[in-house]
C-alpha atoms as a PDB file:
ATOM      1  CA  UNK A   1      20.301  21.367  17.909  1.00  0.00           C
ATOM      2  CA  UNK A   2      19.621  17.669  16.854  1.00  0.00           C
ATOM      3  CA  UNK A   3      15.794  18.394  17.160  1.00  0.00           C
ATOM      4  CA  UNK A   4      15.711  21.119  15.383  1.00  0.00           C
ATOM      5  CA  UNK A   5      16.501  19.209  12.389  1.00  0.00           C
ATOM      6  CA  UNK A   6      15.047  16.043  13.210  1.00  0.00           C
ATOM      7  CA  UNK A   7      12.343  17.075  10.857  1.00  0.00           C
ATOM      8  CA  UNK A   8      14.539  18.059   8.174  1.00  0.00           C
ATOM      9  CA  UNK A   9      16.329  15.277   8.441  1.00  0.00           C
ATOM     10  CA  UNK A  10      12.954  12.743   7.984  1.00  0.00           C
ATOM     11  CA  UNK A  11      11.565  14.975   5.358  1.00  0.00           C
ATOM     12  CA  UNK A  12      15.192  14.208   3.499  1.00  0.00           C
ATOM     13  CA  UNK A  13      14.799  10.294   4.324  1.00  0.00           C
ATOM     14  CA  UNK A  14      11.040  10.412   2.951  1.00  0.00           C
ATOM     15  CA  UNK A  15      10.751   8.613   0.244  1.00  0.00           C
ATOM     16  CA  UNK A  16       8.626   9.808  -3.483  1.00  0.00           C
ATOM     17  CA  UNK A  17       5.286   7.676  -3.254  1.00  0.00           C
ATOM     18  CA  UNK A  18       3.699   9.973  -5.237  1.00  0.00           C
ATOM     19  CA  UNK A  19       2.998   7.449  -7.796  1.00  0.00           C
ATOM     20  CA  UNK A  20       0.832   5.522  -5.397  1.00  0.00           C
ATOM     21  CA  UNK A  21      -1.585   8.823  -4.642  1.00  0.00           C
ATOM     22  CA  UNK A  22      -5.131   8.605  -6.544  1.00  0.00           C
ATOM     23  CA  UNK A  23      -8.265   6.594  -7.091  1.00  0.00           C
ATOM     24  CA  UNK A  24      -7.376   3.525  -8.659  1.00  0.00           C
ATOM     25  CA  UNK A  25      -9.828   0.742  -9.643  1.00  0.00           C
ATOM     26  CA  UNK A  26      -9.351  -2.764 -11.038  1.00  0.00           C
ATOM     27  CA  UNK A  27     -11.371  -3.737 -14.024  1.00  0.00           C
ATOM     28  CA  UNK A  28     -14.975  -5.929 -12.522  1.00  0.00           C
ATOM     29  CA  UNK A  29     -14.755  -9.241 -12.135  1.00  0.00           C
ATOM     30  CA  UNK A  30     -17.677 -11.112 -11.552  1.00  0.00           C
ATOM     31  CA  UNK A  31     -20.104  -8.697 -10.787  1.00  0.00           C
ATOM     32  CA  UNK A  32     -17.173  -6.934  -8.167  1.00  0.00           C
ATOM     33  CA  UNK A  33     -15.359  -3.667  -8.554  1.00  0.00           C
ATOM     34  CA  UNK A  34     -12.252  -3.405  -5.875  1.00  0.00           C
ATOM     35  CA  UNK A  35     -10.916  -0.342  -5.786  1.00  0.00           C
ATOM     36  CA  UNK A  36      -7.849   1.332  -3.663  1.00  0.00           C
ATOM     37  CA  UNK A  37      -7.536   5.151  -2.863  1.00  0.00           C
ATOM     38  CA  UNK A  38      -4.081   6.689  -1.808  1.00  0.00           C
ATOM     39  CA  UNK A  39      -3.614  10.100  -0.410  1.00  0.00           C
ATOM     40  CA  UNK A  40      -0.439  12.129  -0.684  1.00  0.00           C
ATOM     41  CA  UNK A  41       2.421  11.250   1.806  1.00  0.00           C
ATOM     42  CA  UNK A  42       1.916  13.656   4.443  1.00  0.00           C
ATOM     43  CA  UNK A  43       4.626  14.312   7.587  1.00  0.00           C
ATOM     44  CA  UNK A  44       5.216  10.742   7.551  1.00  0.00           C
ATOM     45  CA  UNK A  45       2.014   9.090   7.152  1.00  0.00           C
ATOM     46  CA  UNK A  46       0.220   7.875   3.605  1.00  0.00           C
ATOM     47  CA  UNK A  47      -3.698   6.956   4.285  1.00  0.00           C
ATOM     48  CA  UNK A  48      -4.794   4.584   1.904  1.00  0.00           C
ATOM     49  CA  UNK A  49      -8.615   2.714   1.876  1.00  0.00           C
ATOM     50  CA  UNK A  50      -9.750  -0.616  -0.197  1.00  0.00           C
ATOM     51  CA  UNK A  51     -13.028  -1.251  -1.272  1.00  0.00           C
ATOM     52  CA  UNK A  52     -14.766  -4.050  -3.030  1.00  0.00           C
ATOM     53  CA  UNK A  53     -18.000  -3.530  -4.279  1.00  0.00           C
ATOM     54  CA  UNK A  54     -21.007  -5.740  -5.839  1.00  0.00           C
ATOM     55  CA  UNK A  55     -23.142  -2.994  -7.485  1.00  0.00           C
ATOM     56  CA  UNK A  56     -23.487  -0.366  -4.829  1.00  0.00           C
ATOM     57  CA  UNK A  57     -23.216  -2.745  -1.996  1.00  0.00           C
ATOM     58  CA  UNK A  58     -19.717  -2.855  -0.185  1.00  0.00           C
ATOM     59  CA  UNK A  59     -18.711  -6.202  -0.206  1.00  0.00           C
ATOM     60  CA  UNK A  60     -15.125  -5.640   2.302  1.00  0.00           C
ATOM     61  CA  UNK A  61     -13.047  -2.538   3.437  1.00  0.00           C
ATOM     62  CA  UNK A  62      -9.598  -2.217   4.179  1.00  0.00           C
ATOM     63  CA  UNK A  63      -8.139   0.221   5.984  1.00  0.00           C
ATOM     64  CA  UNK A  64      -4.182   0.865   5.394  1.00  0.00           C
ATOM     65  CA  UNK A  65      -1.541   3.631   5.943  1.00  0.00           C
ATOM     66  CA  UNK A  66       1.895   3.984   5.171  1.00  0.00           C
ATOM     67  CA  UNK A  67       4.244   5.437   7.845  1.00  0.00           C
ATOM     68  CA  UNK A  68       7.764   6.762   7.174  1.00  0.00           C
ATOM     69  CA  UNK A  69       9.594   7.445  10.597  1.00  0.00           C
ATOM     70  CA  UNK A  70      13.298   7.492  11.327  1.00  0.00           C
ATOM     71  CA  UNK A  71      12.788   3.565  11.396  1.00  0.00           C
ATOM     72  CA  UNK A  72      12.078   2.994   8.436  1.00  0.00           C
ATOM     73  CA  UNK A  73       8.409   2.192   6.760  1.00  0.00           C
ATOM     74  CA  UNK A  74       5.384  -0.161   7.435  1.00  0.00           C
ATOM     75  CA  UNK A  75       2.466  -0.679   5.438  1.00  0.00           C
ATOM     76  CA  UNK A  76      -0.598  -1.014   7.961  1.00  0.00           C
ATOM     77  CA  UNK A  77      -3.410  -2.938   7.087  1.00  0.00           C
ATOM     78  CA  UNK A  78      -6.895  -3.298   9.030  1.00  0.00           C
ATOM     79  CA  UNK A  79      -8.612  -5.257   7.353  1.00  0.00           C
ATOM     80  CA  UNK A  80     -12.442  -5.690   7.828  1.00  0.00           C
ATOM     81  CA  UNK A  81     -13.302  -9.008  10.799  1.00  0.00           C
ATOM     82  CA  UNK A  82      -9.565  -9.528  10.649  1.00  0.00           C
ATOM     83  CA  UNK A  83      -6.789  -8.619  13.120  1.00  0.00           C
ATOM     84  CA  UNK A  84      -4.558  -5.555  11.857  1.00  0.00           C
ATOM     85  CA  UNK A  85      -1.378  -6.412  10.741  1.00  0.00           C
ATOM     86  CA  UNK A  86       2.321  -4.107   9.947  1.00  0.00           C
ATOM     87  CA  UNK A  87       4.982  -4.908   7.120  1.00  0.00           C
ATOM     88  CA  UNK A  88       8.033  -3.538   7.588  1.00  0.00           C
ATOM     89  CA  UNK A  89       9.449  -1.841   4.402  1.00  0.00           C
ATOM     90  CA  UNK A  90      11.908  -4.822   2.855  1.00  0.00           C
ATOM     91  CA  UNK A  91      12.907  -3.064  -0.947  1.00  0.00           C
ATOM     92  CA  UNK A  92      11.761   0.573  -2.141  1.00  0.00           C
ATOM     93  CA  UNK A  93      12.628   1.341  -5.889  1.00  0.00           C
ATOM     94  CA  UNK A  94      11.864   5.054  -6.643  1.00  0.00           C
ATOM     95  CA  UNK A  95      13.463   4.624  -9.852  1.00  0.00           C
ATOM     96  CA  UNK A  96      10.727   2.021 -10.753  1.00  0.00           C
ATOM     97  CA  UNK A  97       8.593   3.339  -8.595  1.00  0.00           C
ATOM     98  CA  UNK A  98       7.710  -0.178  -6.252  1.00  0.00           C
ATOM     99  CA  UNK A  99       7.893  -0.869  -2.883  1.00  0.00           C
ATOM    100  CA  UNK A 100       7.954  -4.284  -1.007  1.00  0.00           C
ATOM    101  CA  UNK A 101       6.628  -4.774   2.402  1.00  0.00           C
ATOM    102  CA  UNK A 102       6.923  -8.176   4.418  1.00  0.00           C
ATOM    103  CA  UNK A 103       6.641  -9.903   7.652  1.00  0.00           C
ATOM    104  CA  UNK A 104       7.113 -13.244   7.705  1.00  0.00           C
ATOM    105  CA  UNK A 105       5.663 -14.638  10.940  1.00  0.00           C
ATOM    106  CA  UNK A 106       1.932 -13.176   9.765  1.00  0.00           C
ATOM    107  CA  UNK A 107       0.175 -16.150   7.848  1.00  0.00           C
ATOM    108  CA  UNK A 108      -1.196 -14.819   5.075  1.00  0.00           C
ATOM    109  CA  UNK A 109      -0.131 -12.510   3.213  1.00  0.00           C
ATOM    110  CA  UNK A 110       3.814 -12.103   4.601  1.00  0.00           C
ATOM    111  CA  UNK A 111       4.553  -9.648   1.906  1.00  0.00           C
ATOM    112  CA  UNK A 112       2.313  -6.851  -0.259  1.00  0.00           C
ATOM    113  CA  UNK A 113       3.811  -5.040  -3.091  1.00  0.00           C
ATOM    114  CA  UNK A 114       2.978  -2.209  -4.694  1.00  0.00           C
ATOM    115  CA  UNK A 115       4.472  -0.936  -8.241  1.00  0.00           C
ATOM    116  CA  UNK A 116       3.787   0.457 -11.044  1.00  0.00           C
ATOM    117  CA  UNK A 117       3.965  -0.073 -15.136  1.00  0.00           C
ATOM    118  CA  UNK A 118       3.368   3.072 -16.794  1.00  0.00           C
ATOM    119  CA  UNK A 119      -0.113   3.978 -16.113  1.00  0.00           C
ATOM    120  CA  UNK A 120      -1.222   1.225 -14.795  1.00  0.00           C
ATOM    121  CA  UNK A 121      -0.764   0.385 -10.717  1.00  0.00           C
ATOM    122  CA  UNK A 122      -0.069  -3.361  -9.506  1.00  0.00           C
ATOM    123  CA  UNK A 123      -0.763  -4.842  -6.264  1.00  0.00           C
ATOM    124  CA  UNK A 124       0.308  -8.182  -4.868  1.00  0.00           C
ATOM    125  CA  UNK A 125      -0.059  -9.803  -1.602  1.00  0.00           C
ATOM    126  CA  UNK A 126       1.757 -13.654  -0.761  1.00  0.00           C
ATOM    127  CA  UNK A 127       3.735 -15.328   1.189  1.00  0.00           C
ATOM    128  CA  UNK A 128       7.712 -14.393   1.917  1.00  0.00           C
ATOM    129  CA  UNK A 129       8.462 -16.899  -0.922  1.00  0.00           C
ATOM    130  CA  UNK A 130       6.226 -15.520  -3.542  1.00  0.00           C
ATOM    131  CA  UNK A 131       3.872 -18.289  -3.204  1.00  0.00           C
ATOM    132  CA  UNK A 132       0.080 -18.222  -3.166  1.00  0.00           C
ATOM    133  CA  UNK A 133       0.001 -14.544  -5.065  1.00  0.00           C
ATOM    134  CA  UNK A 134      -3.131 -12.683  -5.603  1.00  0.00           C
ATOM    135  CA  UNK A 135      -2.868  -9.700  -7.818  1.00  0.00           C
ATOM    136  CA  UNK A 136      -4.798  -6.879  -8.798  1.00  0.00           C
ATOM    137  CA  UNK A 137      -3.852  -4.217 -11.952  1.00  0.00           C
ATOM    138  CA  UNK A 138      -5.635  -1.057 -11.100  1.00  0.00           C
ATOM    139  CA  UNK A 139      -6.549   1.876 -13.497  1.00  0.00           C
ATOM    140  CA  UNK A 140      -6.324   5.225 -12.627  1.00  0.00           C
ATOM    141  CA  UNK A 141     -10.163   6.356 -11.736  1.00  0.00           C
ATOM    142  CA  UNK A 142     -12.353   9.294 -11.919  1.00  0.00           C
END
């Protein structure tokens, strides 16, 4: 009987990242366009790309996915000529729509955040102690 509603069960645990879905693009900066594209959480899995750009040349890729399992979540990253790396879920906020991912024993970044402020979607990557940040304020795209 458990099984049967194993799925039910995840589908209740899921949590909204709706608000991450889309094409979302940062504005250029220095002759480079980076820009991140989210499908829809489906049965427990969120494929995401990122793309930086010089004109129509692609500068790096990225690779990532989101997995919600009866474990929790992890953000998955491949990024391009370096080794892929997991984040396990550490703070999700549906209310203000942000979630924190971290692993501390990776060297850089230990944690990657995504969250949003009204229209407008933020991404940060650092260390556990909010050192060295990098951030990027994307715009929803066409």
């Amino acid at each position: 009987m458990l099984l049967l509603l194993a799925p039910l069960l995840l589908d209740a645990q899921q949590p909204d990242l709706g608000w991450l879905a889309g094409h979302w693009c940062a504005e250029p900066k220095s002759g480079k366009v980076t820009c991140e594209d989210w499908g829809p959480l489906d049965k427990g899995v969120m494929r995401g790309t990122g793309t930086t750009r010089t004109g129509e040349r692609v500068t790096t890729n990225e690779a990532m996915r989101i997995t919600v399992d009866e474990s929790g979540m992890v953000f998955h990253a491949e990024p391009a000529n370096q080794q892929p790396a997991d984040f396990r879920a550490v703070k999700i906020d549906a209310k203000a729509r942000s979630v924190t991912f971290e692993d501390a024993t990776h060297d850089y970044p230990q944690r990657v955040r995504y969250w949003r402020e009204g229209e407008t979607l933020l991404a940060e990557i650092s260390l556990a102690d909010g050192s060295k940040a990098m951030r990027w304020l994307f715009h929803r795209a066409k």
